[in-house]
Protein backbone atom coordinates (compact mmCIF):
# COMPACT_ATOMS: atom_id res chain seq x y z
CA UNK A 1 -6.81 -21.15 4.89
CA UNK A 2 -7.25 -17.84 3.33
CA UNK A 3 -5.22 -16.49 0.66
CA UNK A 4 -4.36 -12.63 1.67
CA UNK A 5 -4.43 -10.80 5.01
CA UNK A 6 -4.30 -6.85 5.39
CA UNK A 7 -2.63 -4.94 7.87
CA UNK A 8 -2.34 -1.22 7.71
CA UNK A 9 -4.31 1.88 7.69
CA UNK A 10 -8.02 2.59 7.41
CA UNK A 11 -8.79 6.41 6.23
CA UNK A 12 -11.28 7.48 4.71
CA UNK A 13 -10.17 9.20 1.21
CA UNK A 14 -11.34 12.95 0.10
CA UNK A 15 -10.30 13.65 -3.50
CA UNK A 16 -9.99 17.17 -4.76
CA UNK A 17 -9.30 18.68 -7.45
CA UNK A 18 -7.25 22.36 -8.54
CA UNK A 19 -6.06 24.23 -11.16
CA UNK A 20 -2.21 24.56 -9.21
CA UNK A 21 -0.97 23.29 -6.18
CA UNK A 22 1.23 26.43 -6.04
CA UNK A 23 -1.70 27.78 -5.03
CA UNK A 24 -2.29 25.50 -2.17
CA UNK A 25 1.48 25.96 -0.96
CA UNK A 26 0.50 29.77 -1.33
CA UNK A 27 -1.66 28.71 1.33
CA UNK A 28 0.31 27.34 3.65
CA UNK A 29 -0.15 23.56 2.86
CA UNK A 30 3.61 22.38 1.65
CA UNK A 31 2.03 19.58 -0.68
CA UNK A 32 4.33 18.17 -3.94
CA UNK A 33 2.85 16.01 -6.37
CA UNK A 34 3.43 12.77 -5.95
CA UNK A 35 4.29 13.11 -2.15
CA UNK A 36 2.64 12.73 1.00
CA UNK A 37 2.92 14.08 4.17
CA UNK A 38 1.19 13.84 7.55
CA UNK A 39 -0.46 15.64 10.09
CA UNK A 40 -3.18 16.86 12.83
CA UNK A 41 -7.05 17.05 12.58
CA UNK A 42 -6.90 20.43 13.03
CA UNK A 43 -4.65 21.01 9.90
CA UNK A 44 -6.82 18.83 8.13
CA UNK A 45 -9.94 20.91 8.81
CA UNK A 46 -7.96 24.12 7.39
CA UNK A 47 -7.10 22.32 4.38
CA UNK A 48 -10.75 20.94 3.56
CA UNK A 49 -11.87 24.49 4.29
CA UNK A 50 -9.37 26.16 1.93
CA UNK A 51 -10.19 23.37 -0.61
CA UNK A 52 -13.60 23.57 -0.37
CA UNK A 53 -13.29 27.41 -1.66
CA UNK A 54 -10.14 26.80 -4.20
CA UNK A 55 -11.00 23.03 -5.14
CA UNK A 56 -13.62 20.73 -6.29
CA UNK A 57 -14.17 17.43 -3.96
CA UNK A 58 -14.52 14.65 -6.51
CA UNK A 59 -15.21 11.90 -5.05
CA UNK A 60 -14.83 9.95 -1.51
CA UNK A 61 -13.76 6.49 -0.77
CA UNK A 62 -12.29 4.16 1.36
CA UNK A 63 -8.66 4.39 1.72
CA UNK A 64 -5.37 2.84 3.17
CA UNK A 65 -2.42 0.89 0.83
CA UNK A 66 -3.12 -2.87 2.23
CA UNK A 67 -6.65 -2.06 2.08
CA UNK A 68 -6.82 -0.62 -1.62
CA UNK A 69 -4.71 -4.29 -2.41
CA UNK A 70 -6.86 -6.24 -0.20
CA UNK A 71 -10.03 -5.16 -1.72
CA UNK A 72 -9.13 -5.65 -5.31
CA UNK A 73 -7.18 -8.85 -4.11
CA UNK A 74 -11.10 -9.78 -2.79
CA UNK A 75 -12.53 -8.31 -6.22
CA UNK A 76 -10.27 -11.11 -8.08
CA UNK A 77 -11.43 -13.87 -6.43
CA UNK A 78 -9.09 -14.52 -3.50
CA UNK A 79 -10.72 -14.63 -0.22
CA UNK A 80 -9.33 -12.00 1.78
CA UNK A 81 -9.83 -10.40 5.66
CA UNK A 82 -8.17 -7.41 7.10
CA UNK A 83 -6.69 -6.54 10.65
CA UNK A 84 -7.22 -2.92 11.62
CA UNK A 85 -8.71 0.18 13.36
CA UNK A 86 -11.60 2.42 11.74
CA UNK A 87 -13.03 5.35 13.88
CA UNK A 88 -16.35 4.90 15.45
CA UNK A 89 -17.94 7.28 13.91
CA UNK A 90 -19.74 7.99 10.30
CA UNK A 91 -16.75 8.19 8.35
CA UNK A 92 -15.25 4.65 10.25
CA UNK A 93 -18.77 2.80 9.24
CA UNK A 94 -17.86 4.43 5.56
CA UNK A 95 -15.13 2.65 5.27
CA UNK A 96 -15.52 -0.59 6.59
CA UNK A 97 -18.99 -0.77 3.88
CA UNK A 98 -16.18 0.35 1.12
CA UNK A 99 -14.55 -2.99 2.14
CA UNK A 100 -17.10 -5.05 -0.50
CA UNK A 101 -15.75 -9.05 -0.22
CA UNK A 102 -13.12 -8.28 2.29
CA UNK A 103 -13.64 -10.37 6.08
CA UNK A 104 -13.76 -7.03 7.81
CA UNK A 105 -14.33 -9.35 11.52
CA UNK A 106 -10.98 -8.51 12.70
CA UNK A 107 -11.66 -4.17 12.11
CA UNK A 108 -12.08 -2.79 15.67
CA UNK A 109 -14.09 0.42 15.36
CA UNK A 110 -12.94 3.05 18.20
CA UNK A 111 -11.97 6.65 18.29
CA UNK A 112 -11.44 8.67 15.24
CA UNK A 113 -11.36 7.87 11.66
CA UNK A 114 -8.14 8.07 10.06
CA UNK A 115 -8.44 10.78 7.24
CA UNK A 116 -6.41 11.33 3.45
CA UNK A 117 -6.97 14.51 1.60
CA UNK A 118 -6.12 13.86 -2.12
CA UNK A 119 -5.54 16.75 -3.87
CA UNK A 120 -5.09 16.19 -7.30
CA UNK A 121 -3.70 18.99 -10.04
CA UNK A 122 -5.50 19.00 -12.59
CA UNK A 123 -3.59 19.46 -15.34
CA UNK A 124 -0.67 17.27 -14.54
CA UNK A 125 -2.87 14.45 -13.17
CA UNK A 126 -0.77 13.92 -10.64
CA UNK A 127 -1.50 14.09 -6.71
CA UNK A 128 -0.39 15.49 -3.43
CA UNK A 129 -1.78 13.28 0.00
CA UNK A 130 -2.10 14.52 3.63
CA UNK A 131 -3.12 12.14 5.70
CA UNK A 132 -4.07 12.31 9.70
CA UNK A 133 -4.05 8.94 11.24
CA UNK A 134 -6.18 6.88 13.44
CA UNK A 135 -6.52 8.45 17.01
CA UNK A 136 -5.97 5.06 18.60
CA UNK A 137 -2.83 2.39 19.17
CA UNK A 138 -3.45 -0.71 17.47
CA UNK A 139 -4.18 -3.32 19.75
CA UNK A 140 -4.01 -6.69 17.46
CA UNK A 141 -2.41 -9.79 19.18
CA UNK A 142 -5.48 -11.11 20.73
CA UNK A 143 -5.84 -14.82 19.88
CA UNK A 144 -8.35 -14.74 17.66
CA UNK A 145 -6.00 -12.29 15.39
CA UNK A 146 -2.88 -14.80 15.89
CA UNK A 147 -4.82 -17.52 14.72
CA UNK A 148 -6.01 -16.12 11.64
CA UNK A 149 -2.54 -14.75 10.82
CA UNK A 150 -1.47 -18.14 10.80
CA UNK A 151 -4.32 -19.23 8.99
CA UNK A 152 -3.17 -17.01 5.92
CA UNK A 153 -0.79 -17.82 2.65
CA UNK A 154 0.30 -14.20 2.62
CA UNK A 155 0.39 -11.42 4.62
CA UNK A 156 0.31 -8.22 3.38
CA UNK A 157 1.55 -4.96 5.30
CA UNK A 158 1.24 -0.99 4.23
CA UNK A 159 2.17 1.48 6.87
CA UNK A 160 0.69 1.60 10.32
CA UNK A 161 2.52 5.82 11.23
CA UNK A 162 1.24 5.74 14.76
CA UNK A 163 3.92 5.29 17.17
CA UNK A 164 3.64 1.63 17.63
CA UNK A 165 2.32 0.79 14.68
CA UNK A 166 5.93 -1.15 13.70
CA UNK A 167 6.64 -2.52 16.42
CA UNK A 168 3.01 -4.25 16.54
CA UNK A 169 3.96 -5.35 12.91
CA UNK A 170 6.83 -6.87 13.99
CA UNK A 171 4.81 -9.16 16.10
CA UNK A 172 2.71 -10.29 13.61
CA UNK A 173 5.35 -10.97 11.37
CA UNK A 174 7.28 -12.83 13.83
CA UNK A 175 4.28 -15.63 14.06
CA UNK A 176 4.74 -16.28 10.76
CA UNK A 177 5.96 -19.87 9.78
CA UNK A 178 8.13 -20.67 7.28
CA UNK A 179 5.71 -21.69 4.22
CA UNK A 180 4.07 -18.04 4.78
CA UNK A 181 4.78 -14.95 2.74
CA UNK A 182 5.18 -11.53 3.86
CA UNK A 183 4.97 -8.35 1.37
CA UNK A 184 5.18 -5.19 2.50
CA UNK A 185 5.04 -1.59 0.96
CA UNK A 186 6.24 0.59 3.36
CA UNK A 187 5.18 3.77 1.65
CA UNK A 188 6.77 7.23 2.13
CA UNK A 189 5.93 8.03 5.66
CA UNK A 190 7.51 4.76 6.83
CA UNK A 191 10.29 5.27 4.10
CA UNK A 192 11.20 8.65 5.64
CA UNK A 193 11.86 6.89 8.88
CA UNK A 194 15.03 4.70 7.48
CA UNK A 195 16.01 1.20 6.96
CA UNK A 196 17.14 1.04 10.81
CA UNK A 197 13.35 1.86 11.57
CA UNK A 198 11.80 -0.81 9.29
CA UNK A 199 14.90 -3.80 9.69
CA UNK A 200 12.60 -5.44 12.35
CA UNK A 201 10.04 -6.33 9.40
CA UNK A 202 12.33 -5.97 6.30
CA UNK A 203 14.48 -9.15 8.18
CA UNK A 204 11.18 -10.88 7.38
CA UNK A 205 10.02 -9.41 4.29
CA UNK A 206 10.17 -11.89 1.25
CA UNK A 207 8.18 -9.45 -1.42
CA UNK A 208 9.49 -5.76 -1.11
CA UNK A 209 6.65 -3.39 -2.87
CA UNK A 210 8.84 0.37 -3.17
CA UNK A 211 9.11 3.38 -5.38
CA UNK A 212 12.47 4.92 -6.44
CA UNK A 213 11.75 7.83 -4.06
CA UNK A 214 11.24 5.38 -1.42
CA UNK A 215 14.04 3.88 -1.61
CA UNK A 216 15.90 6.90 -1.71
CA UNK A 217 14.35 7.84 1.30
CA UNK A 218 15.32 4.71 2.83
CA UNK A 219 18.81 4.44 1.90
CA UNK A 220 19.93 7.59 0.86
CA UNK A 221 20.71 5.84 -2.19
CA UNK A 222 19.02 5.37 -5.03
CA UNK A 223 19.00 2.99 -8.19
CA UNK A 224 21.02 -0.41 -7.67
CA UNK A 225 22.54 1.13 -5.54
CA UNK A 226 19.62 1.75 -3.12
CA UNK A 227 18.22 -1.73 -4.16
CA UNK A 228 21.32 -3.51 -2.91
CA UNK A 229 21.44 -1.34 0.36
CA UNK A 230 17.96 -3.02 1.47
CA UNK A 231 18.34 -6.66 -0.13
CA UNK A 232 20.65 -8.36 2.63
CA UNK A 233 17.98 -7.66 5.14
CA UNK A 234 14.84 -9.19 3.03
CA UNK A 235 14.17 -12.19 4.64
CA UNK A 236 17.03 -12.28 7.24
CA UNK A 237 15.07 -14.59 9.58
CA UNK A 238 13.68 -17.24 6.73
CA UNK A 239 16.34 -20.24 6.03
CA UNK A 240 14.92 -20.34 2.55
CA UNK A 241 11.61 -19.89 0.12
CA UNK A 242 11.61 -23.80 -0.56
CA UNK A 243 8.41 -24.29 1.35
CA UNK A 244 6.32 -21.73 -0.17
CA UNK A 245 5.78 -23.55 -3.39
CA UNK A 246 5.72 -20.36 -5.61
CA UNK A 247 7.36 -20.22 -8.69
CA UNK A 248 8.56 -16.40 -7.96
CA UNK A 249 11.14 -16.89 -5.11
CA UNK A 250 12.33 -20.21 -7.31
CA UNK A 251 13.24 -17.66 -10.07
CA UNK A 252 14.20 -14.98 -8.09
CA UNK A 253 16.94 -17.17 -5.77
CA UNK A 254 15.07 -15.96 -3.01
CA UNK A 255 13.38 -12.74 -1.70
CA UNK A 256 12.56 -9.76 -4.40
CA UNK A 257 12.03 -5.93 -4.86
CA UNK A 258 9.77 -4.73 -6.98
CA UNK A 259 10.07 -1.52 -7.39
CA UNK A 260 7.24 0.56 -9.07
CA UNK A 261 8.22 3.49 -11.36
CA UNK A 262 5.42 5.17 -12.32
CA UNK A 263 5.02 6.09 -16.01
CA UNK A 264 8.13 3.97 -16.36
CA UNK A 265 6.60 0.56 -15.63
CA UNK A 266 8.35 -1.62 -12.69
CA UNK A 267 11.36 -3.63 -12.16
CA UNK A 268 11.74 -6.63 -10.14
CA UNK A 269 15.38 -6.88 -8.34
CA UNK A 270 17.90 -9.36 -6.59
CA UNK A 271 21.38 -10.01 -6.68
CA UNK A 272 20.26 -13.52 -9.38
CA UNK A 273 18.16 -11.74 -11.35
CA UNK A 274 16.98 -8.08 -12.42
CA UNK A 275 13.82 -7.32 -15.04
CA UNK A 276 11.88 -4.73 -15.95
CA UNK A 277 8.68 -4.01 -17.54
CA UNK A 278 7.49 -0.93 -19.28
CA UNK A 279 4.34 0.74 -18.61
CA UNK A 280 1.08 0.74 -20.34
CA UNK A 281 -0.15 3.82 -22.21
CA UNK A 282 -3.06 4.80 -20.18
CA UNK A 283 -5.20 7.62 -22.34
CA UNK A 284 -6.76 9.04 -19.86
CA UNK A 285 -5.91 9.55 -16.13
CA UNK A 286 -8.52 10.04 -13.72
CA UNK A 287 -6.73 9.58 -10.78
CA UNK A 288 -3.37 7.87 -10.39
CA UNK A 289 -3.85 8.02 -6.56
CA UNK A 290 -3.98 3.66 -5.65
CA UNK A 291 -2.14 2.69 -8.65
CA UNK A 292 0.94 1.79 -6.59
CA UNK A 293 -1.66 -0.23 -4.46
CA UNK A 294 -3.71 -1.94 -7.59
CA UNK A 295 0.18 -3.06 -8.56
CA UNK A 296 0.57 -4.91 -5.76
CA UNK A 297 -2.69 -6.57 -5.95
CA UNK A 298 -2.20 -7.80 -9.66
CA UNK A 299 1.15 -9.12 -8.82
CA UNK A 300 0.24 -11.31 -6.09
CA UNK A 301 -3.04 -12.30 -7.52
CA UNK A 302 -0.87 -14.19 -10.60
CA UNK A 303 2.22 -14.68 -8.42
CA UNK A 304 0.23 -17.36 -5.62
CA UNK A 305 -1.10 -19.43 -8.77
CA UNK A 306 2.46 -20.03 -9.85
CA UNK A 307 3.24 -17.19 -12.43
CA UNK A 308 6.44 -16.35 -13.24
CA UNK A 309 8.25 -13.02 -13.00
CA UNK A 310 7.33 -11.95 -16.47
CA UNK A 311 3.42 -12.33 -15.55
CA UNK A 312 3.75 -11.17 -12.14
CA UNK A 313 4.66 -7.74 -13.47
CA UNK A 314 2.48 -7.69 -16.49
CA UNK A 315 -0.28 -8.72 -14.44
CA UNK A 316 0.47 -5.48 -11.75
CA UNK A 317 1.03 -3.28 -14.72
CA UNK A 318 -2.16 -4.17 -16.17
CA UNK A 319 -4.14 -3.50 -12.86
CA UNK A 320 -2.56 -0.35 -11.86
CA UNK A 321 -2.89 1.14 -15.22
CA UNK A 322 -6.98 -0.29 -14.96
CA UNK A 323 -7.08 1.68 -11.73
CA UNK A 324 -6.62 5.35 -13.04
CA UNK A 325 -9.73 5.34 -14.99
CA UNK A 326 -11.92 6.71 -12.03
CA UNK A 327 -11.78 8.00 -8.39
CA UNK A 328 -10.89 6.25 -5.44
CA UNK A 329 -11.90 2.47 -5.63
CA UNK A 330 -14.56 3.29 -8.49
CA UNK A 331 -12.64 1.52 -10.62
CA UNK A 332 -13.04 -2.38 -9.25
CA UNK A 333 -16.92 -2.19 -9.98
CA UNK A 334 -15.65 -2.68 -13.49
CA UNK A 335 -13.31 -5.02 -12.97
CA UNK A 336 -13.02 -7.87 -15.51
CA UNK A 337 -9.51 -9.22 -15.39
């Protein structure tokens, strides 16, 4: 049995860097700090072309949320696969060689690459995402992938914004037996859809990876508030957490939300049980883009050896603050945690 399956999407990541992203609104390109938005190829092209005159490209790397986990998940120790779509093309083979100690069997290469432009301000350190997905459905409930979803301890979902992409998560989570685990971080393009949108996989979810925009997004709520909007449906088709063993969901009374706060640390939430955990002071930030991602990744690594809460957190601070010392995945080739 392996430990952690991926499902979500495969881009391939192009990090900039400017002096303003004013400047890049001026242009016509309505990216915040610390948001993301999505769009066309064609957009994309007039972004890397305005960029490539305003900004400096920094680096490039493999990209997608379950992948970022699922790769430093691999990088740890865990053996790891991943269900998706790359682009058969140059930047789809990029990717999948980014994927360093990750079962990349499963990755159907077809179409066009999925694409994130990271722009990155420099002086705040802080960055704006546009990403164009994958030109093709997901097609993943052959056999093969049903058998190795059940041949997983946890299952690990990031956002899939095609128009099926859900719905085909859905299926895979409905597979699941009872002794499995299912954590998902929706991110904000899923976020922006609702909680209707997402109940299908939230009723399954036990682990709950969010930010507080997220969840205001979600819920139109935000705080406990927000938190205790979402919680009823975590899990809504699992009888109980019994027969996964883990010390977590003993603590917790059941499922959790862990919600990740940025330069604030993280708290983890349900109605037994609330905590929270500062951040660490991180002198200097490279690029803060997968920190949210190398969170998740430090908090399951401890949490399937039997951690407790305390740990789970500290060991998902500790990662995503390791993760801002370089570009893109740069950072797990000096991994020694």
């Amino acid at each position: 049995m392996i430990d952690f399956l991926g499902s979500g999407a495969l881009n391939i990541d192009l990090i900039y860097e400017v002096n303003s992203l004013e400047d890049v609104r001026s242009a016509g390109f309505d990216l915040y700090a610390g948001h993301e938005i999505s769009g066309d190829h064609k957009t994309a092209k007039a972004l890397m072309d305005f960029l490539h005159s305003h900004g400096v490209l920094m680096a490039k790397s493999g990209g997608g949320s379950s992948a970022n986990t699922v790769c430093a998940l691999g990088r740890l120790g865990h053996e790891v696969c991943f269900i998706g779509t790359a682009g058969e093309d140059e930047a789809g083979d990029f990717i999948l060689s980014s994927m360093r100690g990750v079962d990349s069997s499963l990755v159907k290469q077809v179409g066009r690459s999925g694409i994130c432009i990271i722009v990155i301000e420099k002086m705040a350190m802080d960055r704006a995402m546009f990403v164009v997905s994958h030109d093709r459905e997901m097609e993943f409930l052959s056999p093969v992938v049903l058998k190795r979803v059940l041949d997983t301890r946890v299952l690990h979902f990031s956002s899939l914004v095609q128009p099926h992409g859900i719905s085909i998560q859905k299926e895979l989570a409905d597979v699941l037996r009872e002794e499995q685990i299912l954590s998902f971080d929706p991110g904000e393009l899923y976020a922006a859809r609702g909680i209707e949108a997402l109940s299908d996989v939230l009723k399954r979810t036990d682990i709950l990876f969010i930010t507080e925009e997220e969840v205001r997004l979600m819920t139109g709520r935000t705080g406990n508030a927000g938190f205790d909007a979402i919680y009823p449906l975590l899990s809504e088709n699992r009888t109980n957490h019994d027969s996964s063993g883990l010390r977590l969901f003993q603590d917790m009374g059941g499922s959790a939300i862990v919600c990740k706060q940025g330069s604030k640390g993280a708290t983890i939430y349900s109605p037994n049980l609330s905590m929270t955990i500062p951040a660490e002071n991180v002198l200097k930030v490279v690029d803060n883009t997968g920190a949210g991602d190398a969170f998740n990744a430090g908090f399951l690594h401890v949490m399937l050896q039997g951690a407790s809460i305390h740990k789970c957190l500290m060991s998902g601070i500790r990662l995503a603050a390791l993760s801002m010392s370089d570009f893109g995945r740069g950072w797990l080739d000096r991994l020694n945690f």
